[in-house]
N, C-alpha and C. Protein backbone atom coordinates (compact mmCIF):
# COMPACT_ATOMS: atom_id res chain seq x y z
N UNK A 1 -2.40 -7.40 8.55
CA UNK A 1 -1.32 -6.70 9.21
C UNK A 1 -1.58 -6.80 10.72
N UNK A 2 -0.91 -7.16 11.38
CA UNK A 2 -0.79 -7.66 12.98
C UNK A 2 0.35 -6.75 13.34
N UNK A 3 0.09 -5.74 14.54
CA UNK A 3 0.23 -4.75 15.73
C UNK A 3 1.84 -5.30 15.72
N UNK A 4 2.14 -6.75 16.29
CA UNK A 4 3.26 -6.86 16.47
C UNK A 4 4.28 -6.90 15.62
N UNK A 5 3.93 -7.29 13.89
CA UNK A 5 4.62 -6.68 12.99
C UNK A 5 5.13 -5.34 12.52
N UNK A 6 4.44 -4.58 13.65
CA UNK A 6 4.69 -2.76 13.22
C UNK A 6 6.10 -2.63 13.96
N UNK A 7 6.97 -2.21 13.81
CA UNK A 7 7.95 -1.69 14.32
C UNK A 7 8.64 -0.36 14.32
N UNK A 8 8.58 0.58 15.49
CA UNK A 8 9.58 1.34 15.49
C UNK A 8 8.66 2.73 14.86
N UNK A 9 7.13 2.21 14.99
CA UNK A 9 6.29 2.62 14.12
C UNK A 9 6.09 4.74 14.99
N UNK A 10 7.20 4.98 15.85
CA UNK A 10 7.32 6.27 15.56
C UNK A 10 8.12 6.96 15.61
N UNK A 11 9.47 6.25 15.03
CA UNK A 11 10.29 6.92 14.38
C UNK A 11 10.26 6.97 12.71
N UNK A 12 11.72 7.11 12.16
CA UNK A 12 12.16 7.80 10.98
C UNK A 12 12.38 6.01 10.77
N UNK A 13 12.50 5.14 11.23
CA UNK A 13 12.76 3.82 10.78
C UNK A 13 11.40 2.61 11.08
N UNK A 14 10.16 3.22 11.11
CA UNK A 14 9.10 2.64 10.71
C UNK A 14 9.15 1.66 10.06
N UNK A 15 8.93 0.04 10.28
CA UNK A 15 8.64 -0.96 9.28
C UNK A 15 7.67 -1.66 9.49
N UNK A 16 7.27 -2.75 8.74
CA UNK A 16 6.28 -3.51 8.79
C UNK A 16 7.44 -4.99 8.59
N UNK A 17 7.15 -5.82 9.34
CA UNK A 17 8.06 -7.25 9.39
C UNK A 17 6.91 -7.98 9.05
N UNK A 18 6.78 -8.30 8.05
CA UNK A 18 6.00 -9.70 7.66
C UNK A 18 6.50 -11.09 7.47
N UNK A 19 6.48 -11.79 8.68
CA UNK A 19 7.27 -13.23 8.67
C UNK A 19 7.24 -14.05 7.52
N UNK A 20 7.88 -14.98 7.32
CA UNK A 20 8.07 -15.62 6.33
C UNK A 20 7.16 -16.28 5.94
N UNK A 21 6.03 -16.84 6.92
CA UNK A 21 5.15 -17.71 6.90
C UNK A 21 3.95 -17.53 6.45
N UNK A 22 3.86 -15.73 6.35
CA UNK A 22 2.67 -15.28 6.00
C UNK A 22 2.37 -14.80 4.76
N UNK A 23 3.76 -14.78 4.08
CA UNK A 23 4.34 -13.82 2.33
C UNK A 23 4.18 -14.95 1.40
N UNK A 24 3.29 -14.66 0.50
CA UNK A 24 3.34 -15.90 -0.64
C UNK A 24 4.30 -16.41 -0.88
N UNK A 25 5.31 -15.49 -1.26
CA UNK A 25 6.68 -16.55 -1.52
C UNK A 25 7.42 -17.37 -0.57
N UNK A 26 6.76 -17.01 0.70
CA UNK A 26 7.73 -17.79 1.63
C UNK A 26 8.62 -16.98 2.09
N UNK A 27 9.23 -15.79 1.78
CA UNK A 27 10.35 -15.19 2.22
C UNK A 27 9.61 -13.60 3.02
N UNK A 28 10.53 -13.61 4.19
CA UNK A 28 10.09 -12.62 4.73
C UNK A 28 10.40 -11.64 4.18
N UNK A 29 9.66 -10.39 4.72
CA UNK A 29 9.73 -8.96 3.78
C UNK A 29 9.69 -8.64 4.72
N UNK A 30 10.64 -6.66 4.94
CA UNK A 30 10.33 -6.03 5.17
C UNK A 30 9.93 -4.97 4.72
N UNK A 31 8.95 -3.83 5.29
CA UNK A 31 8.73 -3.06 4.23
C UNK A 31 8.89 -1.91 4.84
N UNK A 32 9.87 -0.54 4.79
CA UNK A 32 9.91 0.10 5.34
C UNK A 32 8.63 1.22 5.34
N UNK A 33 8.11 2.31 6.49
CA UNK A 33 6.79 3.02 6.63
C UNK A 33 7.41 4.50 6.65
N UNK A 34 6.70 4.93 5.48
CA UNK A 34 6.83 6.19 5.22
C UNK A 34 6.09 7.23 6.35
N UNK A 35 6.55 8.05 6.66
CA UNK A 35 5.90 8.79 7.63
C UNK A 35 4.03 9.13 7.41
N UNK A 36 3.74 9.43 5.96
CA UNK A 36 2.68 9.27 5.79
C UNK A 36 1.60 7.52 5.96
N UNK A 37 2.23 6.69 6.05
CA UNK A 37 1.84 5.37 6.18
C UNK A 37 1.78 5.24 7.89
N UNK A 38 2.95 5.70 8.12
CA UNK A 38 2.83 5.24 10.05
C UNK A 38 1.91 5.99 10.33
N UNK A 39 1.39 7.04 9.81
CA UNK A 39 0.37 7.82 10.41
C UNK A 39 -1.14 7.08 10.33
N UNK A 40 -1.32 6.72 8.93
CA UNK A 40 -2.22 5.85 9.16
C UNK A 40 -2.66 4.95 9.46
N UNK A 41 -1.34 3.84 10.10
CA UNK A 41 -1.44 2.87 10.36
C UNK A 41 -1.50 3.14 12.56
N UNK A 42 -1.08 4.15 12.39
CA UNK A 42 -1.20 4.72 14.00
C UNK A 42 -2.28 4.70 14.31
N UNK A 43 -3.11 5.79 13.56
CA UNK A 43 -4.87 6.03 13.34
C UNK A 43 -5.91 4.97 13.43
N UNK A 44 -5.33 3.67 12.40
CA UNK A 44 -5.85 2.67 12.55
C UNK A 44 -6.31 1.62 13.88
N UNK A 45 -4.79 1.71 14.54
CA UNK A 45 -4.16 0.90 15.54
C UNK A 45 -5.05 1.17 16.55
N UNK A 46 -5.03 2.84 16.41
CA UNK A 46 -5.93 3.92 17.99
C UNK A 46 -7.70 3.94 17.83
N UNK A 47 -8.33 3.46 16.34
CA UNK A 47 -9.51 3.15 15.92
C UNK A 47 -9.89 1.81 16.71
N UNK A 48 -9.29 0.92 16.79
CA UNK A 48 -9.54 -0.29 16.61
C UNK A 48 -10.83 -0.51 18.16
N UNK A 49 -11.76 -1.00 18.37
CA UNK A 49 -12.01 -1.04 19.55
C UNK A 49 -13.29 -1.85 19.02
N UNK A 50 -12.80 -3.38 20.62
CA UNK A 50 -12.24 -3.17 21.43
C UNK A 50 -10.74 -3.66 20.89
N UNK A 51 -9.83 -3.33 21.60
CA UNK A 51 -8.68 -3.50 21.18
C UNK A 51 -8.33 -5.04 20.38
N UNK A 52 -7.89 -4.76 19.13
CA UNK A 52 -7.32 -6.71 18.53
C UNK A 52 -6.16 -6.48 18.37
N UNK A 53 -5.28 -7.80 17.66
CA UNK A 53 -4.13 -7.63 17.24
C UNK A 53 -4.01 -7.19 16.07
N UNK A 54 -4.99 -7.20 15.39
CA UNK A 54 -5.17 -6.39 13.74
C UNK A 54 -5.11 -5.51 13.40
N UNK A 55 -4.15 -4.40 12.93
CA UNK A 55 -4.18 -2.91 12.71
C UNK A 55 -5.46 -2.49 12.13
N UNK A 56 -6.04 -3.25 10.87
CA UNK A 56 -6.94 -3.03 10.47
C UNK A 56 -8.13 -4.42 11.05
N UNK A 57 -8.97 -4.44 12.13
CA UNK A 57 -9.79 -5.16 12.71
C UNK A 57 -11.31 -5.38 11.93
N UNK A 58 -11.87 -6.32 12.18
CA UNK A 58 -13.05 -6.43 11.41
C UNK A 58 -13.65 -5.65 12.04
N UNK A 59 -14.68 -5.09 11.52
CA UNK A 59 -15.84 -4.14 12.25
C UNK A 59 -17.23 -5.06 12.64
N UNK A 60 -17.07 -6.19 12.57
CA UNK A 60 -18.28 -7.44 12.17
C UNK A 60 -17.29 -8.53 13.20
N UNK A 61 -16.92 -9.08 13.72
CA UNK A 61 -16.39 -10.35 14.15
C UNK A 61 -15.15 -9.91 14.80
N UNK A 62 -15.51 -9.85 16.44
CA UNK A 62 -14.43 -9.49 17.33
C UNK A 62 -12.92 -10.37 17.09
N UNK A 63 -11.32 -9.60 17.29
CA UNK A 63 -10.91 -10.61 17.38
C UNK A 63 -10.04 -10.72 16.19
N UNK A 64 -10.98 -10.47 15.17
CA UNK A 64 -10.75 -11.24 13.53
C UNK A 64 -9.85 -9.53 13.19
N UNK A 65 -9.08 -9.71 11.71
CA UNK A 65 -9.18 -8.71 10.88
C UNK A 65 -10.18 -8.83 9.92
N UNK A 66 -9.71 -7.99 8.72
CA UNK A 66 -10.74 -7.14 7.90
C UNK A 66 -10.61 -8.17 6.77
N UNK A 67 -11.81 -8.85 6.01
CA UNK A 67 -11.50 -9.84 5.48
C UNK A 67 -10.90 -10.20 4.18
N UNK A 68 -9.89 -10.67 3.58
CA UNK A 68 -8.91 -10.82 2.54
C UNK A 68 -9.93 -9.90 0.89
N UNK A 69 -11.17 -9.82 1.12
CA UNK A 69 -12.14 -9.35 0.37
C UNK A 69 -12.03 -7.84 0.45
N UNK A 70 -12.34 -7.31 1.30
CA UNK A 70 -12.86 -5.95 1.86
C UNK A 70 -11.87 -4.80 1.35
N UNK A 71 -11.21 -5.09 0.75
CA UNK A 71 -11.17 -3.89 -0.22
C UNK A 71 -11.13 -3.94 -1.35
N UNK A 72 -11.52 -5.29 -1.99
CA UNK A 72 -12.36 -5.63 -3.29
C UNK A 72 -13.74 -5.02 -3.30
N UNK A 73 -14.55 -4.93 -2.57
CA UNK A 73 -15.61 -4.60 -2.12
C UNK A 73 -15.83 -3.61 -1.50
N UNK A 74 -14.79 -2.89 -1.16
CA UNK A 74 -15.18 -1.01 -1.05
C UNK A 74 -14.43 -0.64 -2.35
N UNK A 75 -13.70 -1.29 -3.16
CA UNK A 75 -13.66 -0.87 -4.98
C UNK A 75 -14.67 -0.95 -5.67
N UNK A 76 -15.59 -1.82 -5.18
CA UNK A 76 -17.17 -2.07 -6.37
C UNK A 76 -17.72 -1.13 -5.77
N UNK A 77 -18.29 -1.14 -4.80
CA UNK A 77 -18.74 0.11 -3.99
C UNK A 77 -18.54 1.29 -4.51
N UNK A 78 -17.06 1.93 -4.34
CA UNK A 78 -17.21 2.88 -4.93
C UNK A 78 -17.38 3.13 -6.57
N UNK A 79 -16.82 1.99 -7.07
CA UNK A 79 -17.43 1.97 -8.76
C UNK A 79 -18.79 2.19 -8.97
N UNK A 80 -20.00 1.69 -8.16
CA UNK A 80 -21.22 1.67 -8.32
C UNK A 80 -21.72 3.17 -7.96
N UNK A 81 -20.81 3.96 -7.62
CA UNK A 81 -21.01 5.60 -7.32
C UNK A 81 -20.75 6.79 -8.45
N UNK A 82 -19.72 6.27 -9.29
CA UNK A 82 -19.13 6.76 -10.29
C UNK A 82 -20.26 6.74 -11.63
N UNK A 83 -20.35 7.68 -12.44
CA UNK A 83 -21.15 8.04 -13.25
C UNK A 83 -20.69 8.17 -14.44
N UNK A 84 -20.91 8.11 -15.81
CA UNK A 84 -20.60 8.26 -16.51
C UNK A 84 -20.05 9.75 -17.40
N UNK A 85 -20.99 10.55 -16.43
CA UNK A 85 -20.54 11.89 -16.80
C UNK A 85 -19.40 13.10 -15.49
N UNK A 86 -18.95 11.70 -14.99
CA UNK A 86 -17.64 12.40 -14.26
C UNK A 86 -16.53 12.25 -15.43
N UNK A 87 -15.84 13.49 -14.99
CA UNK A 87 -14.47 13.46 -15.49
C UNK A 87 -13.42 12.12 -15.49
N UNK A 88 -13.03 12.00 -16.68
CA UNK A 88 -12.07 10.63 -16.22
C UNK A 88 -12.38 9.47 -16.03
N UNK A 89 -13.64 8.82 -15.72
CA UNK A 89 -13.71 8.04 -14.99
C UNK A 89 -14.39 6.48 -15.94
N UNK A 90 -14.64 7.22 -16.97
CA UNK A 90 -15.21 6.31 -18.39
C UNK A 90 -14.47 5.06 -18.07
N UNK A 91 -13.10 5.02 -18.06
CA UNK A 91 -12.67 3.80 -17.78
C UNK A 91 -12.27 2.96 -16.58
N UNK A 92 -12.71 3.38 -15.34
CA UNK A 92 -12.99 2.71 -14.14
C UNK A 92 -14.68 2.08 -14.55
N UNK A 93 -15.40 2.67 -15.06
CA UNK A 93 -16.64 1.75 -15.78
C UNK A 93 -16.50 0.34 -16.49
N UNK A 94 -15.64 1.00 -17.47
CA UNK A 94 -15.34 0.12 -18.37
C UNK A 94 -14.59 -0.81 -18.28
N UNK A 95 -13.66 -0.54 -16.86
CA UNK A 95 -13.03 -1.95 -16.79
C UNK A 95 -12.65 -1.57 -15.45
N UNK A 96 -13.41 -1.98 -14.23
CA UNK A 96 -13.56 -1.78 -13.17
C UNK A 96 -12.10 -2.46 -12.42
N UNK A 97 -11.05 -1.58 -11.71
CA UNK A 97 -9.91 -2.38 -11.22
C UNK A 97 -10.21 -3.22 -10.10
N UNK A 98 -9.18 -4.03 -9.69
CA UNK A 98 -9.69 -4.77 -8.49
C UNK A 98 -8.09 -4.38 -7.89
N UNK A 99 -7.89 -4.87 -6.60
CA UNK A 99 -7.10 -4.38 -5.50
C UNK A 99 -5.56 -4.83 -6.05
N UNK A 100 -5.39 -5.53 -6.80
CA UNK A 100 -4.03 -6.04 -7.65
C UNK A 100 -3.50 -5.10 -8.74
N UNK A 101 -4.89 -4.11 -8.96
CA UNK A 101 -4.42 -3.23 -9.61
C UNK A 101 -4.03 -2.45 -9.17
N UNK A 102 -3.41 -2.11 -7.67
CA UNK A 102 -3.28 -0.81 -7.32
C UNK A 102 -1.91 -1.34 -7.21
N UNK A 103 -1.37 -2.38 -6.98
CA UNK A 103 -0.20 -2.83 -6.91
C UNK A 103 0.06 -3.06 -8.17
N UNK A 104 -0.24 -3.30 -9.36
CA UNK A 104 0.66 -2.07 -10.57
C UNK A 104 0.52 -1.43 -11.20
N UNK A 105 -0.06 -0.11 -9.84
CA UNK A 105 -0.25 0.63 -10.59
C UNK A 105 0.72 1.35 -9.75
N UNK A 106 1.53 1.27 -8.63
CA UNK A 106 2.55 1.23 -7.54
C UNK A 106 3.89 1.47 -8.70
N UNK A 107 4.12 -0.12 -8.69
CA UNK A 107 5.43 -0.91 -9.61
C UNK A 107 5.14 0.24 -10.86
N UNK A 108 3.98 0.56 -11.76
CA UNK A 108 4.32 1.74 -12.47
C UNK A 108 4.61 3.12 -12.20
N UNK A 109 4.22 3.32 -11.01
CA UNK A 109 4.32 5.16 -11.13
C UNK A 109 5.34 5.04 -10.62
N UNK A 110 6.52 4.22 -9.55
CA UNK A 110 7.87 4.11 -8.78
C UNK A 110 8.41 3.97 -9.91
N UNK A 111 8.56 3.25 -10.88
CA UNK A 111 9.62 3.29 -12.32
C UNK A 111 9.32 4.29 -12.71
N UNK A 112 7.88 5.41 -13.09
CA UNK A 112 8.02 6.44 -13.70
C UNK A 112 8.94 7.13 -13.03
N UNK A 113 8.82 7.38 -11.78
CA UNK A 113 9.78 8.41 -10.98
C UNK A 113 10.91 7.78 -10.99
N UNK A 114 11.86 6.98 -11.58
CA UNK A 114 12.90 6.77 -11.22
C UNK A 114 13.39 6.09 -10.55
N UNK A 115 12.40 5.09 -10.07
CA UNK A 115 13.01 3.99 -8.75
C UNK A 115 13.35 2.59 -9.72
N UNK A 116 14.69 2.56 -9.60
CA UNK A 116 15.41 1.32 -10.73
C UNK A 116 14.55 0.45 -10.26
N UNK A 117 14.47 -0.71 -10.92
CA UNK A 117 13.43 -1.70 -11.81
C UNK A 117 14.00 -3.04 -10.04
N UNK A 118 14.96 -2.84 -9.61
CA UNK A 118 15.47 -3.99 -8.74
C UNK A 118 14.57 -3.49 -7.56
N UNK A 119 15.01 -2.13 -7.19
CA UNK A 119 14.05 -1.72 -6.22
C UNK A 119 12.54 -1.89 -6.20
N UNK A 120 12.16 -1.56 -6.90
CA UNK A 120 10.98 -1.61 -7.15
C UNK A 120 10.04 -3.13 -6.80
N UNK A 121 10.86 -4.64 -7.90
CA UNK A 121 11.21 -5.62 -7.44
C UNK A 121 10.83 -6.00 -5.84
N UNK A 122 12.26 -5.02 -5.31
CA UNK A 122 12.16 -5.71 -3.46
C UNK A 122 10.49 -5.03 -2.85
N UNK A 123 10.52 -3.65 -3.00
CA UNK A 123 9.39 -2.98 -2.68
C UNK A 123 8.27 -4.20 -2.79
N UNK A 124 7.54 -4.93 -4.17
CA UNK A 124 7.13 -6.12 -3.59
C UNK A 124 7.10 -7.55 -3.57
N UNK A 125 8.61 -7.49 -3.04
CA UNK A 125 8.89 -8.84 -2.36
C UNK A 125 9.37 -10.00 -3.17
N UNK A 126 9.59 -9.52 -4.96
CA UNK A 126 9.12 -10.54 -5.63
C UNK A 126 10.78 -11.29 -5.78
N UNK A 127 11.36 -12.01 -6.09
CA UNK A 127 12.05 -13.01 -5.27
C UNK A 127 12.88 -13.57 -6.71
N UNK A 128 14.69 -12.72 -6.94
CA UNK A 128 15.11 -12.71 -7.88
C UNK A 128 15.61 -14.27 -8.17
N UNK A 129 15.17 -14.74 -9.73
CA UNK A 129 15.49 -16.21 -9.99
C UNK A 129 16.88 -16.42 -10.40
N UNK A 130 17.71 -15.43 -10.64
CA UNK A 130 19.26 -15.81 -11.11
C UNK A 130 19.95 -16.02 -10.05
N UNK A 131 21.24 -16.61 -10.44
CA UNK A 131 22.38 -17.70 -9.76
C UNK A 131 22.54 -16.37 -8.42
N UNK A 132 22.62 -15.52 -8.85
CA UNK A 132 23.37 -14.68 -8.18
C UNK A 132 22.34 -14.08 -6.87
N UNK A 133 21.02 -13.81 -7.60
CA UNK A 133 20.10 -13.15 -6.59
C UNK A 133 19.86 -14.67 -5.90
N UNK A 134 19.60 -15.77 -6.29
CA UNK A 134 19.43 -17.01 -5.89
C UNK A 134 20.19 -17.16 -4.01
N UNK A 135 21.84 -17.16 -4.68
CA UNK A 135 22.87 -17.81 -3.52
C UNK A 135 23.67 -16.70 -3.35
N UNK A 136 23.67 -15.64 -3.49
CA UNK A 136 24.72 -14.64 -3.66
C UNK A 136 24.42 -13.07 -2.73
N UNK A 137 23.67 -12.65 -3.28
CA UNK A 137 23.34 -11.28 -3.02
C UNK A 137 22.11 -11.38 -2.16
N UNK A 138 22.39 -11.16 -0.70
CA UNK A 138 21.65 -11.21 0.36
C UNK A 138 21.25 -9.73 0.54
N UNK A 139 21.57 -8.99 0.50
CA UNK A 139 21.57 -7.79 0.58
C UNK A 139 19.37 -7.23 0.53
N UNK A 140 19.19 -6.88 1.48
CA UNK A 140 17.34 -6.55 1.68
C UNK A 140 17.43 -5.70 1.34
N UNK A 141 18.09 -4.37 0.40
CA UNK A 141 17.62 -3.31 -0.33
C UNK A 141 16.39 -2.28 1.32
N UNK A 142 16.88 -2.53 2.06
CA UNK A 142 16.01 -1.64 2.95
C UNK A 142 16.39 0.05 2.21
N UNK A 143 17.15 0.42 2.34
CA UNK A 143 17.21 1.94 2.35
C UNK A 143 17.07 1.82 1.23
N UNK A 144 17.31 1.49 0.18
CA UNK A 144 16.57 1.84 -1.51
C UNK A 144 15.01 1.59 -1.34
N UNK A 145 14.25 0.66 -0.59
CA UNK A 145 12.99 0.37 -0.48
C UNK A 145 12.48 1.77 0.28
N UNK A 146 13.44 2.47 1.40
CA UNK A 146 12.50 3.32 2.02
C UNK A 146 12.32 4.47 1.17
N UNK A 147 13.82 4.59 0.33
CA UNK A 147 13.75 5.77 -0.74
C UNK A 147 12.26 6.20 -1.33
N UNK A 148 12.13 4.96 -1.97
CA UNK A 148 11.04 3.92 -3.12
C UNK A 148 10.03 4.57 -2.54
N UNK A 149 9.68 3.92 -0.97
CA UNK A 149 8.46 4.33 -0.61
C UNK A 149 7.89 5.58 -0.10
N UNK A 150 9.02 6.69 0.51
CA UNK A 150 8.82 7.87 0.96
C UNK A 150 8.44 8.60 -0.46
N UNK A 151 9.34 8.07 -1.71
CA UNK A 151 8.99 8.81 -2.73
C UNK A 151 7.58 8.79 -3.37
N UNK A 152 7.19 7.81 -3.21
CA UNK A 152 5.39 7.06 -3.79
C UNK A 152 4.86 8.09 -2.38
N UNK A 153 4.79 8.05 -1.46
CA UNK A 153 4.59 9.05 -0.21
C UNK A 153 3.71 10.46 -0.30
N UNK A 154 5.29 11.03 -0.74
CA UNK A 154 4.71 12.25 -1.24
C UNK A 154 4.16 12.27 -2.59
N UNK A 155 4.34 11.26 -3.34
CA UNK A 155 3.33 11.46 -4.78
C UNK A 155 1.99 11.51 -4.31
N UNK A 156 1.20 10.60 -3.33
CA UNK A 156 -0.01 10.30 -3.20
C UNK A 156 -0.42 11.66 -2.05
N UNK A 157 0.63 12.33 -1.14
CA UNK A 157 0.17 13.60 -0.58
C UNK A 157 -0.01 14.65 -1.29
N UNK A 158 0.69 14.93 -2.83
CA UNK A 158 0.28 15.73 -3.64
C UNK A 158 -0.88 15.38 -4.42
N UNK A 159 -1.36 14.15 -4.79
CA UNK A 159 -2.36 13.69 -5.10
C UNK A 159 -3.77 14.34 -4.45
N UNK A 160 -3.60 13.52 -3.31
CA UNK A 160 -4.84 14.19 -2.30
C UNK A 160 -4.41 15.29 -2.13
N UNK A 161 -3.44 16.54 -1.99
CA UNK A 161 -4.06 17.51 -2.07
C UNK A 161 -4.42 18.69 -3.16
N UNK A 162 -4.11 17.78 -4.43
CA UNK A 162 -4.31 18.38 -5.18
C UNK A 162 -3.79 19.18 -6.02
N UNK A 163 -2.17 18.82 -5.84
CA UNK A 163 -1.17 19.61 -6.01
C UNK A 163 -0.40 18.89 -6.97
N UNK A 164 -0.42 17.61 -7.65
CA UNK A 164 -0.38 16.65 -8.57
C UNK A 164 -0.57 17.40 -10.06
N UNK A 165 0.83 17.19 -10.81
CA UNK A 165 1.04 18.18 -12.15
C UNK A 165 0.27 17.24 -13.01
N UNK A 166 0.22 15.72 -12.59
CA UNK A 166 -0.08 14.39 -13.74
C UNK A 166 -1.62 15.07 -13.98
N UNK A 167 -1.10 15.41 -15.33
CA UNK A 167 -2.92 15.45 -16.19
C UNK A 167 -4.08 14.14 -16.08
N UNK A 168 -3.01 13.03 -15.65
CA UNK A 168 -4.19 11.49 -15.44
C UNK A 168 -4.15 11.62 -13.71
N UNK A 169 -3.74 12.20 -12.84
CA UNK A 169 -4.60 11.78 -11.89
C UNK A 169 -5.25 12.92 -11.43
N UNK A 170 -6.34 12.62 -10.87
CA UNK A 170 -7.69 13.65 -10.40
C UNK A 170 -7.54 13.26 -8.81
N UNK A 171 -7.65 14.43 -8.06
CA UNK A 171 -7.34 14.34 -6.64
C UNK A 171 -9.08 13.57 -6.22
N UNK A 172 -9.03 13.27 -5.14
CA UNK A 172 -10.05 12.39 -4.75
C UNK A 172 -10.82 13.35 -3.77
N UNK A 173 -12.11 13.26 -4.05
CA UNK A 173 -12.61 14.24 -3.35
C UNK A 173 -13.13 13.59 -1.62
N UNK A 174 -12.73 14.04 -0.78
CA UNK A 174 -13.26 13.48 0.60
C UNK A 174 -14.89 13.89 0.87
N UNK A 175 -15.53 12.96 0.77
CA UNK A 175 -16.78 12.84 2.10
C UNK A 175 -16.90 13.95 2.83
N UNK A 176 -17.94 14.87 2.52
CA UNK A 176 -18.27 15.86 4.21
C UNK A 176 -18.87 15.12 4.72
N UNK A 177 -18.81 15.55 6.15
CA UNK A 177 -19.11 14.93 7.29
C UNK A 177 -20.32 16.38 7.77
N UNK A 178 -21.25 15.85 8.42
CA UNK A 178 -22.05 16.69 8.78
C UNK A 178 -22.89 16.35 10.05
């Protein structure tokens, strides 16, 4: 994610522009930023030092971002912390996710709540093969995408704070600092 792709990043119309050149499929995306997202991506931006173009910057190699790995590898990390006699967690052991899983695990909880199956779709990026989505229907689904994402938003702020009715998710406990 590159600084100059952030847009608009403090208002109510927050996006992320990812050029065409950089999206697997070739087609540009936008992705609209939920107020909880611009915040962290603000945080990030104001972390960074000395200043890069990388929202998220390497902490190891001026210049660079954070490497296509690195949050494969703060997932093992924290797997290698997890115990067998925590709550829940038997099956992050047993079948340790990697960072693709969080993206569907996204595309599932936005269909649980109600975000039709097309939206969801644009949310990421994936690139409709019929005649119609093909040559026809140009239409970027922005305001159904921001719906999408403000709604995943507040799922994950009730999450962390704990305020989450889902019997499967367990709020995440933060790190003291001391």
């Amino acid at each position: 994610m590159r600084e100059e792709e952030i847009v608009d990043i403090d208002s109510s119309r927050a996006r992320w522009e990812i050029p065409a050149h950089r999206s697997k499929n070739g087609h540009a995306h936008v992705i609209p930023l939920s107020a909880l997202a611009a915040q962290l991506i603000t945080e990030a931006m104001a972390m960074a030092t000395p200043k890069s173009p990388f929202v998220f910057a390497s902490p190891t190699v001026k210049g660079a971002p954070i490497t296509a790995h690195a949050l494969a590898v703060a997932m093992q990390r924290m797997g290698r912390r997890i115990t067998a006699e925590m709550p829940n967690f038997p099956s992050w052991l047993a079948e340790p996710p990697s960072p693709h899983d969080l993206r569907r695990t996204v595309a599932t909880r936005l269909a649980s709540l109600g975000v039709p199956s097309e939206d969801v779709a644009a949310c990421l990026n994936h690139v409709r093969r019929d005649v119609t989505g093909r040559h026809y229907d140009m239409y970027a689904r922005l305001v159904e995408k921001r719906r999408a994402l403000d709604l995943w938003a507040q799922t994950i702020e009730r999450t962390i704070s704990g305020n989450s009715h889902d019997e499967n998710v367990l709020p995440m406990m933060r790190k003291r600092r001391t």
